[in-house]
N, C-alpha and C. Protein backbone atom coordinates (compact mmCIF):
# COMPACT_ATOMS: atom_id res chain seq x y z
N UNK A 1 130.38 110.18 123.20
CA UNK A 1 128.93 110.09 123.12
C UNK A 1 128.54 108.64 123.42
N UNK A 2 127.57 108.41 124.76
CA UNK A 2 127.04 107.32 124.55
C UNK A 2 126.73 106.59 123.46
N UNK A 3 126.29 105.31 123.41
CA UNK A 3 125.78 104.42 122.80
C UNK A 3 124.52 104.58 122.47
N UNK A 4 123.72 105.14 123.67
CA UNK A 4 122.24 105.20 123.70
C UNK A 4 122.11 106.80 123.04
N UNK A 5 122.74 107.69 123.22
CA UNK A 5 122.46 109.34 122.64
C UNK A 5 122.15 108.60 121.28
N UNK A 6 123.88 108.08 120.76
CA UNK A 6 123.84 108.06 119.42
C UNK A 6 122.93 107.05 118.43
N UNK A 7 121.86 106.07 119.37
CA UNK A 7 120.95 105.49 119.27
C UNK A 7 120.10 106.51 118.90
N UNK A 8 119.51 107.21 119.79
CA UNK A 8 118.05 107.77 120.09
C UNK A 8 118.74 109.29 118.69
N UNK A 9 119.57 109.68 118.83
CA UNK A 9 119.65 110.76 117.60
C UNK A 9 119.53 110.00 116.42
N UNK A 10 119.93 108.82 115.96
CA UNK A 10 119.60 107.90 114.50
C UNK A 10 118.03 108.04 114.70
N UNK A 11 117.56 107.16 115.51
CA UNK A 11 116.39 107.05 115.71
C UNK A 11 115.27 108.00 115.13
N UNK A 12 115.65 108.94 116.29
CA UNK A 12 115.02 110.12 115.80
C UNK A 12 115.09 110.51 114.24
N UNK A 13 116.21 110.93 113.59
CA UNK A 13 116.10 110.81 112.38
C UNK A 13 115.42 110.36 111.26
N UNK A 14 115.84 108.73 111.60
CA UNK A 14 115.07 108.04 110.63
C UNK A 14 113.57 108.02 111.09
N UNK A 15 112.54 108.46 112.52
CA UNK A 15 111.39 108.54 112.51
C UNK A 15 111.51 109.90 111.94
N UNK A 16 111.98 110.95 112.09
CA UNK A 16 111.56 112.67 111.27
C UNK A 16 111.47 112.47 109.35
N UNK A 17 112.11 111.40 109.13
CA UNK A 17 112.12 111.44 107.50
C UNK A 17 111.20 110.23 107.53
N UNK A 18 110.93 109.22 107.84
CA UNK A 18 109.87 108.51 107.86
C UNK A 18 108.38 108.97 107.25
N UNK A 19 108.37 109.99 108.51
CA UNK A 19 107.28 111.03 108.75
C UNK A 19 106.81 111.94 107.50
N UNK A 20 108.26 112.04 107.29
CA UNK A 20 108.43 113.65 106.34
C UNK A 20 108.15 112.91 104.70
N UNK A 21 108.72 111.73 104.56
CA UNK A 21 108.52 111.57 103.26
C UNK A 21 107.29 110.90 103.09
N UNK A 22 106.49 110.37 104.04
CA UNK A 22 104.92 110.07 104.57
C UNK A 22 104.08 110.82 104.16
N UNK A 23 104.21 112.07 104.16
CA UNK A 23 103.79 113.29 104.14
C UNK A 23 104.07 114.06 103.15
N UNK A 24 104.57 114.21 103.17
CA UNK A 24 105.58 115.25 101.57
C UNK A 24 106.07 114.50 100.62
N UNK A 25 106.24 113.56 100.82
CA UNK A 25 107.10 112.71 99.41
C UNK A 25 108.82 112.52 99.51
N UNK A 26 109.57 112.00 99.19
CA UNK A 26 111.14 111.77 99.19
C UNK A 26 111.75 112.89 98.47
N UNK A 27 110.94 113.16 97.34
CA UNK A 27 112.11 114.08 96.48
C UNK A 27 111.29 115.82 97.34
N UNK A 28 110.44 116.01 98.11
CA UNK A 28 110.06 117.38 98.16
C UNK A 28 110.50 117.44 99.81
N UNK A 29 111.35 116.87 100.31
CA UNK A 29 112.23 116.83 101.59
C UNK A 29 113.55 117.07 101.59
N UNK A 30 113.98 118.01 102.31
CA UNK A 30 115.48 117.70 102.39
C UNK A 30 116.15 117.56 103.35
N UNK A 31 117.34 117.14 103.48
CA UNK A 31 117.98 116.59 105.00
C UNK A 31 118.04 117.95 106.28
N UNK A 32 118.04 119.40 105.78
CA UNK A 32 117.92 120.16 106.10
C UNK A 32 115.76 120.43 107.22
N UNK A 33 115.27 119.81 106.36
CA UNK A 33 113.60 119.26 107.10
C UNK A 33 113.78 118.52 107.65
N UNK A 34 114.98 117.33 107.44
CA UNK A 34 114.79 115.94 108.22
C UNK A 34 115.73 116.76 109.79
N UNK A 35 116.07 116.95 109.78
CA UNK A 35 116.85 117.84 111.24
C UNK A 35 116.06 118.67 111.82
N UNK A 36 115.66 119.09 111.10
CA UNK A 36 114.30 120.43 111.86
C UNK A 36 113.71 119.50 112.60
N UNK A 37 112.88 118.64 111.92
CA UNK A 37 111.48 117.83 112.29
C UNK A 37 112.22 116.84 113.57
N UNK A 38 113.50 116.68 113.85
CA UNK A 38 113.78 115.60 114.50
C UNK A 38 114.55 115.76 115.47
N UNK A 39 114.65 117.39 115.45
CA UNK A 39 115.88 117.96 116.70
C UNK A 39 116.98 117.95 116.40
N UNK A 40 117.71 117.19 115.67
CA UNK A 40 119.06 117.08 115.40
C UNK A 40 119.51 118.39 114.69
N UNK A 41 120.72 118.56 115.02
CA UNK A 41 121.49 119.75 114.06
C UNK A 41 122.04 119.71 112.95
N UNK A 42 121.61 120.17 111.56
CA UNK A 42 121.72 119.66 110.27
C UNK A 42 123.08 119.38 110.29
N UNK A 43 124.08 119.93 110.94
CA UNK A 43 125.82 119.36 110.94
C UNK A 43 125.74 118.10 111.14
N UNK A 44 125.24 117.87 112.55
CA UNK A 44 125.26 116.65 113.05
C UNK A 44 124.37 114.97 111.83
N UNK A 45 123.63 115.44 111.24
CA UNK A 45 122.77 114.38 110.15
C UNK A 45 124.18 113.80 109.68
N UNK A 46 125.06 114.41 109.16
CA UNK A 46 126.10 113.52 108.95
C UNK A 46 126.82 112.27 109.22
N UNK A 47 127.07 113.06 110.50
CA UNK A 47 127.74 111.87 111.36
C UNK A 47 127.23 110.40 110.82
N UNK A 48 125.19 110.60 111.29
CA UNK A 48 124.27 109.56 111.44
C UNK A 48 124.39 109.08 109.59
N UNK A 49 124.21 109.78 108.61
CA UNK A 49 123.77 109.72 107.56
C UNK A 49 124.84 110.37 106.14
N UNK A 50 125.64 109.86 105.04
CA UNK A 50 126.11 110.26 104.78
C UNK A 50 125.47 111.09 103.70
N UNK A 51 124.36 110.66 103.15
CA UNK A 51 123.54 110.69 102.44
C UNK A 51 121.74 110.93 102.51
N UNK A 52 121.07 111.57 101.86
CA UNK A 52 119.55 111.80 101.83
C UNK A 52 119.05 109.90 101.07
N UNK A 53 119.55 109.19 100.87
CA UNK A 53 119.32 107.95 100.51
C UNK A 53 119.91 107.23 101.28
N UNK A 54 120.67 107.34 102.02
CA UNK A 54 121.16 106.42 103.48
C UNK A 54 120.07 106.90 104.45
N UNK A 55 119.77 108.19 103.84
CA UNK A 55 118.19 107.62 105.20
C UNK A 55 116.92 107.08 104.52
N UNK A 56 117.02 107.32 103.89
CA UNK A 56 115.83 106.49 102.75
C UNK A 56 115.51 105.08 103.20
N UNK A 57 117.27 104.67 103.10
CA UNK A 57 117.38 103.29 103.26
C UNK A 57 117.40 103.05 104.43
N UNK A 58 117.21 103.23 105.50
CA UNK A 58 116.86 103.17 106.97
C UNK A 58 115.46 103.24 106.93
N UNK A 59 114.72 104.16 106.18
CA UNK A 59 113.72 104.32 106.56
C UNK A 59 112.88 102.97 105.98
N UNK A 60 113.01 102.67 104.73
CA UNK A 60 112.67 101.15 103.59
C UNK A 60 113.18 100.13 105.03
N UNK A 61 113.72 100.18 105.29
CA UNK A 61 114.03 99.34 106.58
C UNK A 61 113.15 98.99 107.55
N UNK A 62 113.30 100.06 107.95
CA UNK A 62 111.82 100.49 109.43
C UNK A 62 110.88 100.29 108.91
N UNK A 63 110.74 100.50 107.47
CA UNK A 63 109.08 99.53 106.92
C UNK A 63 109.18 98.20 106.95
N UNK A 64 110.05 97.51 106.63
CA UNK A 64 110.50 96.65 106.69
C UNK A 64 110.04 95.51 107.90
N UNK A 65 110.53 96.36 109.14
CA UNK A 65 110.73 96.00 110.40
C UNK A 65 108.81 95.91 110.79
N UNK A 66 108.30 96.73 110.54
CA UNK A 66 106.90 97.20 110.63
C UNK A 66 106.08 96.35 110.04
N UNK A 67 106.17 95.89 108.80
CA UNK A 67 105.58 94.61 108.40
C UNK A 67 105.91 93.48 108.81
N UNK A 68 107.10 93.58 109.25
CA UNK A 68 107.55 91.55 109.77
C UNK A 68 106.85 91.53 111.02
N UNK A 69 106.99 92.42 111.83
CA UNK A 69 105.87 92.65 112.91
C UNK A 69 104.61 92.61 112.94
N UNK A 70 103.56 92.84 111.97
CA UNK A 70 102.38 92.45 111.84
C UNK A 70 102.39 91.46 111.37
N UNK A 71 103.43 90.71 110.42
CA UNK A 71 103.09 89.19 110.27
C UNK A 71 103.54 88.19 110.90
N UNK A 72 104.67 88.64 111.92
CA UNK A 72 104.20 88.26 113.39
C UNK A 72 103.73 88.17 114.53
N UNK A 73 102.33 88.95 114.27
CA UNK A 73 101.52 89.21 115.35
C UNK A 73 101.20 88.00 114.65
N UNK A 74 100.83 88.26 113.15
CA UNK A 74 99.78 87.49 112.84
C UNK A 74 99.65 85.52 112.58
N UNK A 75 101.10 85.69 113.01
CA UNK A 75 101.71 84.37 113.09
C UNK A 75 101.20 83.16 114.12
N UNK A 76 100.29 84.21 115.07
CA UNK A 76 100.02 83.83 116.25
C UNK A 76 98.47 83.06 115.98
N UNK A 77 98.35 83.22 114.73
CA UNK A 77 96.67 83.00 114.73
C UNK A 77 97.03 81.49 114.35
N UNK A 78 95.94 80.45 114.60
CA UNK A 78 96.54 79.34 114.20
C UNK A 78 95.91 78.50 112.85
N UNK A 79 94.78 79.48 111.94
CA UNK A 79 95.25 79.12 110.55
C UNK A 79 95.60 80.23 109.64
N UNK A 80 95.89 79.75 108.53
CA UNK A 80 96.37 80.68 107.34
C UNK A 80 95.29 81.70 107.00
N UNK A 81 93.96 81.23 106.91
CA UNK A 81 93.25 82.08 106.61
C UNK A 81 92.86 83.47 107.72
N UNK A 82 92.59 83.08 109.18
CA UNK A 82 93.02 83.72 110.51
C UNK A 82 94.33 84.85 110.75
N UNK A 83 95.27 84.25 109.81
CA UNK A 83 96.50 84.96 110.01
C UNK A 83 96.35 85.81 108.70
N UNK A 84 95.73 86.01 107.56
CA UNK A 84 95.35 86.81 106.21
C UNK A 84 94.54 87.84 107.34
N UNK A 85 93.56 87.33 108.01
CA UNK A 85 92.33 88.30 108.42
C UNK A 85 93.00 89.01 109.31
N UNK A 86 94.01 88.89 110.20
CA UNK A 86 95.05 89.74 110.89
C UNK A 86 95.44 90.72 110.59
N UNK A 87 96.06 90.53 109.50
CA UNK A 87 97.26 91.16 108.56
C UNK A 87 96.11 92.38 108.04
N UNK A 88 95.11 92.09 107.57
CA UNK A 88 93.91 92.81 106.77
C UNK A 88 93.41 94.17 108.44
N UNK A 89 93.53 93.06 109.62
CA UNK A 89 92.64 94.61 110.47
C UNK A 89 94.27 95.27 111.29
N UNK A 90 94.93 94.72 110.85
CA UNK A 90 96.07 95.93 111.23
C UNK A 90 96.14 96.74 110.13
N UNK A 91 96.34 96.46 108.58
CA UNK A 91 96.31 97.73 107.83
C UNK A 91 94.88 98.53 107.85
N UNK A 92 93.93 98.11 108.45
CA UNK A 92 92.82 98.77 108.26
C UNK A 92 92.70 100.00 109.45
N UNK A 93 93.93 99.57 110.72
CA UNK A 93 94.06 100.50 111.64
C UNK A 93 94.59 102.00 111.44
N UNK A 94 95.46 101.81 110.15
CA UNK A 94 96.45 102.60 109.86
C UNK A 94 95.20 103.68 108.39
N UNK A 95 94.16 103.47 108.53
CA UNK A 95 93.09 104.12 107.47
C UNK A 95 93.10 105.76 108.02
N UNK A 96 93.32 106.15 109.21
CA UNK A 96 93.27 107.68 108.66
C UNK A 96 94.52 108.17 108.27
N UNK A 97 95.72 107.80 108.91
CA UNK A 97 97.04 108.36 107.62
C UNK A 97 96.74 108.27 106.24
N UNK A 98 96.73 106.86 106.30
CA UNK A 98 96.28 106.67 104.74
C UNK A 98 96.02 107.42 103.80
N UNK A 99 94.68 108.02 104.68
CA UNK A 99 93.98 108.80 103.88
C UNK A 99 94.54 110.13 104.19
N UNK A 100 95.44 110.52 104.90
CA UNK A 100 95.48 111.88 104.82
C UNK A 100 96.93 111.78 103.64
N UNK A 101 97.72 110.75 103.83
CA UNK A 101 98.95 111.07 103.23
C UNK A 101 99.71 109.79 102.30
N UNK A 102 98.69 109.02 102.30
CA UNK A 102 98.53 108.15 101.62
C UNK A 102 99.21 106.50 101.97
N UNK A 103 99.87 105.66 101.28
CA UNK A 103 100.56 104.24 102.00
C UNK A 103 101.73 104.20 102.29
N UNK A 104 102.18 103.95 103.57
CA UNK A 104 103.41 104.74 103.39
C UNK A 104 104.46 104.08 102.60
N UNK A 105 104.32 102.35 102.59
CA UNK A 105 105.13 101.93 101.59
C UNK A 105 104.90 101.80 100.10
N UNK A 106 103.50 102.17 100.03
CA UNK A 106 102.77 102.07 98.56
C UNK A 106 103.73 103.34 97.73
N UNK A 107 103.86 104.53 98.50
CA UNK A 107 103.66 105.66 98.09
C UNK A 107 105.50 106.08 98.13
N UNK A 108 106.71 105.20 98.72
CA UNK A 108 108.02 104.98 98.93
C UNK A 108 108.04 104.19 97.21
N UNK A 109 107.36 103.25 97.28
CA UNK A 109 107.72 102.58 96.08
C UNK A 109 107.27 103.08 94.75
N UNK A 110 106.06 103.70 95.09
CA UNK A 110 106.10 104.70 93.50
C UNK A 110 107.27 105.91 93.06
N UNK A 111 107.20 106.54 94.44
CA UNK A 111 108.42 107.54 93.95
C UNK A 111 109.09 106.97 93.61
N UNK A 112 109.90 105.91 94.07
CA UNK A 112 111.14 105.56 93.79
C UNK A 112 111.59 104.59 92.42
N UNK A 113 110.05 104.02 92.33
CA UNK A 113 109.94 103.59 91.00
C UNK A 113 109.97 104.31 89.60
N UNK A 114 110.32 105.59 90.01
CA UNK A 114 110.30 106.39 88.73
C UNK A 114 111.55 107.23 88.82
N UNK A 115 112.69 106.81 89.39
CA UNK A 115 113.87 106.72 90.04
C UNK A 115 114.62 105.47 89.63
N UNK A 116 115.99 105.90 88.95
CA UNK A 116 116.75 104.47 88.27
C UNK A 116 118.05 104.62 89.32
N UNK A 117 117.28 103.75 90.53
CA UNK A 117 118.23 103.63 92.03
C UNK A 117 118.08 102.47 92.59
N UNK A 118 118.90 102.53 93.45
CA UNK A 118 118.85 100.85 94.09
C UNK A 118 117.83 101.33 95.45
N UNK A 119 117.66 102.22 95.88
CA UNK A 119 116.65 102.33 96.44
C UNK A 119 114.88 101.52 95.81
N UNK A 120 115.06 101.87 94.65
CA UNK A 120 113.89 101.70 93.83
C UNK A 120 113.87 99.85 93.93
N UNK A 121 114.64 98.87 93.72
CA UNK A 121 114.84 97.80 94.27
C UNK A 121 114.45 97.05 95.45
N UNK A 122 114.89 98.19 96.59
CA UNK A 122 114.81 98.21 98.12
C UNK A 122 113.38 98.64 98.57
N UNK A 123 112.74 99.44 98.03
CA UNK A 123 111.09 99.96 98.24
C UNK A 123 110.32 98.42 97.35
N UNK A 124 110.87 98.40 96.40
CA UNK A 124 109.37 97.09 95.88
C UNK A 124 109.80 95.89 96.53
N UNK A 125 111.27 95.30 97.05
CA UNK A 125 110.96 94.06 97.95
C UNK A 125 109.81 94.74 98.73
N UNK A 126 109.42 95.31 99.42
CA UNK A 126 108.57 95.68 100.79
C UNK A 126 107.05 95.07 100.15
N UNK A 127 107.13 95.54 98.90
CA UNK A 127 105.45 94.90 98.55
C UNK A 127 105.76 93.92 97.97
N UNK A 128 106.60 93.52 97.87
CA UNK A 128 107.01 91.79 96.89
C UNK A 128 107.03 90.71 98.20
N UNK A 129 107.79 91.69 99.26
CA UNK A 129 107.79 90.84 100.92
C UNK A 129 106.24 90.13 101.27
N UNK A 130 105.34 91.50 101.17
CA UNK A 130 103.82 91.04 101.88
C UNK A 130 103.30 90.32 100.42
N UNK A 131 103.40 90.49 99.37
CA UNK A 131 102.73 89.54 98.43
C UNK A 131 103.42 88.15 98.72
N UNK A 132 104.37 88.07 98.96
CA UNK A 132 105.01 86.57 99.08
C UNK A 132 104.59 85.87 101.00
N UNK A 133 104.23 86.71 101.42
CA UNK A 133 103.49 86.25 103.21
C UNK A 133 102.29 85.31 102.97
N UNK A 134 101.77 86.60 102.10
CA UNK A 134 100.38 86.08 101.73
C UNK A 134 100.12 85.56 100.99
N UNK A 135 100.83 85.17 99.94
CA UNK A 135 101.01 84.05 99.10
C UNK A 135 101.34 82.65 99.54
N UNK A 136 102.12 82.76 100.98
CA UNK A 136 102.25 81.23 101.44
C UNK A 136 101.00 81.09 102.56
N UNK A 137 100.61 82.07 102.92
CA UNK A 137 98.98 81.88 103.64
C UNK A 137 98.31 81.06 102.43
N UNK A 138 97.85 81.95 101.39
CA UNK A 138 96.79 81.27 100.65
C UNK A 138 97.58 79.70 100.29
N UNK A 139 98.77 79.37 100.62
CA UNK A 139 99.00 78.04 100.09
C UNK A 139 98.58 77.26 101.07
N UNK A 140 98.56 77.42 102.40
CA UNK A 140 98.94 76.91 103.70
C UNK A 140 96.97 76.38 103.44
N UNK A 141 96.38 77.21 102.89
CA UNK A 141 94.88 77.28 102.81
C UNK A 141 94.15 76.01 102.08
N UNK A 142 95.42 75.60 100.70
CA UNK A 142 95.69 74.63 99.61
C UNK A 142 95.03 75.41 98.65
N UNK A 143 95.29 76.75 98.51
CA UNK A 143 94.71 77.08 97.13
C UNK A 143 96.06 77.01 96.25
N UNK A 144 95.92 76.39 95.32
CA UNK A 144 96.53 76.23 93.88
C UNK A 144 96.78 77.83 93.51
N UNK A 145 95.83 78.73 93.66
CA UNK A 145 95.89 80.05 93.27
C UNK A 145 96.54 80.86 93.95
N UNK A 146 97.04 80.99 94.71
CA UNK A 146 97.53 81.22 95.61
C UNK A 146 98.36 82.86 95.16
N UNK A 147 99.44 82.54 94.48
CA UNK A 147 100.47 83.77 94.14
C UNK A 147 99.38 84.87 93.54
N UNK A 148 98.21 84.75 92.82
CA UNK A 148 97.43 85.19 92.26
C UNK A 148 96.01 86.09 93.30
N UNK A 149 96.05 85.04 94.26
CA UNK A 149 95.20 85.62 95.48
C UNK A 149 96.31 86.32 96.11
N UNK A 150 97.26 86.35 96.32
CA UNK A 150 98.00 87.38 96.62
C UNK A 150 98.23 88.58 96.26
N UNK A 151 98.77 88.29 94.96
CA UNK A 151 98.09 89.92 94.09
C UNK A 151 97.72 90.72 94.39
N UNK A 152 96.39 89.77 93.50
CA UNK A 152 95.30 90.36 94.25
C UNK A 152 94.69 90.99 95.45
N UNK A 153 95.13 90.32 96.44
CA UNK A 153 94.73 90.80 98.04
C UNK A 153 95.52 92.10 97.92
N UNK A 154 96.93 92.78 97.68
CA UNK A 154 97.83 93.57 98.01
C UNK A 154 97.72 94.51 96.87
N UNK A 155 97.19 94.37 95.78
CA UNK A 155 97.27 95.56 94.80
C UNK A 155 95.42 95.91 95.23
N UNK A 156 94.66 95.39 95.94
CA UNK A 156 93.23 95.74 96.39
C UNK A 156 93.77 96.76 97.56
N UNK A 157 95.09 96.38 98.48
CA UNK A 157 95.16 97.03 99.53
C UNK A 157 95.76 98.17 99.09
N UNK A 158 96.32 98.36 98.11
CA UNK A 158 97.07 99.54 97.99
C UNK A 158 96.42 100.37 96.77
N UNK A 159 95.20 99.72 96.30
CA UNK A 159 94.50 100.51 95.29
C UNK A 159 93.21 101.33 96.11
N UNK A 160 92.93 100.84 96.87
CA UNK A 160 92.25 101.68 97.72
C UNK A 160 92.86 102.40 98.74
N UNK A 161 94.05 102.21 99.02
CA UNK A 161 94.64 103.29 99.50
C UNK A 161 94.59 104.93 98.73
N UNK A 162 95.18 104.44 97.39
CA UNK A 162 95.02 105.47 96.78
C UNK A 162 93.71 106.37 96.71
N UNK A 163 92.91 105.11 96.78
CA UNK A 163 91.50 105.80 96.86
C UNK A 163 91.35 106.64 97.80
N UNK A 164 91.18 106.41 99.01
CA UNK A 164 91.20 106.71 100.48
C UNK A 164 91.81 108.11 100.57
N UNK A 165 92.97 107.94 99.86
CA UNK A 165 94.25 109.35 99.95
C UNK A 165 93.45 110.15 98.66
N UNK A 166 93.26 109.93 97.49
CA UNK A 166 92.59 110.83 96.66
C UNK A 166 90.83 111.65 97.38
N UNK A 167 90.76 110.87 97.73
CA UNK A 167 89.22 111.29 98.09
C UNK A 167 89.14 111.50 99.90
N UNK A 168 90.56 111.38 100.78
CA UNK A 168 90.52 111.90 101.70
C UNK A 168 89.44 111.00 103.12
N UNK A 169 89.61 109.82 102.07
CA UNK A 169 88.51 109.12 103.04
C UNK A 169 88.89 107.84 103.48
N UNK A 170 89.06 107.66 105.01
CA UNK A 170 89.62 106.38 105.65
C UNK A 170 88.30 104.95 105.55
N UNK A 171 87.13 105.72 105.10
CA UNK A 171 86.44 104.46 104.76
C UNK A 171 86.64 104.18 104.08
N UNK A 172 86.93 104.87 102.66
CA UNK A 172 87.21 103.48 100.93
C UNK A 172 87.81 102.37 101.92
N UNK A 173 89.15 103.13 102.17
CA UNK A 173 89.90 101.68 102.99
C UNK A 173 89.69 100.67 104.11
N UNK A 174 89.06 100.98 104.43
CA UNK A 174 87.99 100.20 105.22
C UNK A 174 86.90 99.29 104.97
N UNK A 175 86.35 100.27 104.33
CA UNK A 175 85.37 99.40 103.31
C UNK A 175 85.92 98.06 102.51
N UNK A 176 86.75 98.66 101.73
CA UNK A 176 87.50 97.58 100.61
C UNK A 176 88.52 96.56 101.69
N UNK A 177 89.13 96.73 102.69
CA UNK A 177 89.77 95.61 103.62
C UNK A 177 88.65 94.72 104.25
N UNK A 178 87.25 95.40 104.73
CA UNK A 178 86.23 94.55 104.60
C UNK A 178 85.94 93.72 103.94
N UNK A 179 85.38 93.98 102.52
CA UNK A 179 85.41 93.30 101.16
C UNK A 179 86.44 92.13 101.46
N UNK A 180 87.71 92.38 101.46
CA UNK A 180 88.21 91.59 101.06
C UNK A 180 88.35 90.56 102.65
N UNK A 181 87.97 90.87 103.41
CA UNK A 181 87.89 90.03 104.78
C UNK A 181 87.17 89.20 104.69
N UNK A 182 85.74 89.27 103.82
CA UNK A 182 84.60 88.24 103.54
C UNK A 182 85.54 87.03 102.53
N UNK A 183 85.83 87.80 101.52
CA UNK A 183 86.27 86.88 100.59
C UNK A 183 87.30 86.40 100.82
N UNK A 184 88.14 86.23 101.59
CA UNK A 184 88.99 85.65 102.31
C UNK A 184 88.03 84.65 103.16
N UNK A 185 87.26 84.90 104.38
CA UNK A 185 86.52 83.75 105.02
C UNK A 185 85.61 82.83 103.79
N UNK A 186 85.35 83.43 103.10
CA UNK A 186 84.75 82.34 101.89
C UNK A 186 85.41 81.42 101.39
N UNK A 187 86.67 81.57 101.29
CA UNK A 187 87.58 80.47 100.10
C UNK A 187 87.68 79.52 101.32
């Protein structure tokens, strides 16, 4: 088997459970859905995956990969506060999933937070990652407050997510990344 098959069959994978636990949740999936949704032949998930948490952990990855990427788009802006307001209209792009199925790393790290796994470890770096981005933005800014405006900024983004996903509506989240776009150009 090529290099590239056995590329694009991982691939695939880890986007079908991506998707699937996006949508359904981690524990209401099974590797048996993750093959359906992704073409692969549930024999074959093996090979790629020894485990329903070895794709987990691919997938905590690919979030991973997905945020360092917007904060290097946003790297491009040339101040701190410019590069916050970045970061704010790319998650604001992502407002109708949101709302249909909620954050996708918000919603990785709760399940798993109620889960005594090293996964559960591996899901909250992801929001400890963007609180600590944006925590050296607001320093770069000279706020003293900084770890605190961080927080803040990221438990606003993921509390209206919830909103958004409870009430089915991509404006809360919109709305509230607004909000917080002003008060960001204010400080």
């Amino acid at each position: 088997m090529s290099a590239a098959r056995h590329s694009d069959k991982r691939e695939r994978l880890v986007d079908a459970a991506r998707d699937l636990f996006h949508r359904r949740g981690y524990g209401e999936t099974s590797l048996a859905d993750i093959a359906r949704e992704s073409g692969v032949p549930v024999g074959n998930v093996y090979y790629y995956f020894k485990t329903k948490e070895d794709i987990a952990a691919a997938v905590i990855e690919q979030h991973r990969a997905h945020m360092a990427g917007i904060a290097q788009r946003a790297e491009t802006r040339p101040t701190a506060r410019e590069r916050i307001l970045s970061m704010l209209d790319s998650l604001a792009s992502d407002g109708d999933a949101v709302a249909h199925s909620g954050c996708p790393m918000g919603s990785l790290c709760v399940e798993f937070g109620k889960r005594d796994t090293a996964l559960r470890e591996e899901a909250n770096r992801l929001l400890l990652r963007m609180i600590d981005w944006v925590e050296r933005q607001f320093a770069g800014m000279g706020r003293a407050d900084a770890r605190a405006l961080a927080i803040q900024t990221v438990s606003t983004v993921q509390g209206a997510s919830v909103l958004a996903l409870a009430m089915h509506d991509p404006g809360i989240l919109r709305q509230e990344l607004a909000r917080l776009k002003t008060l960001v150009e204010a400080l």
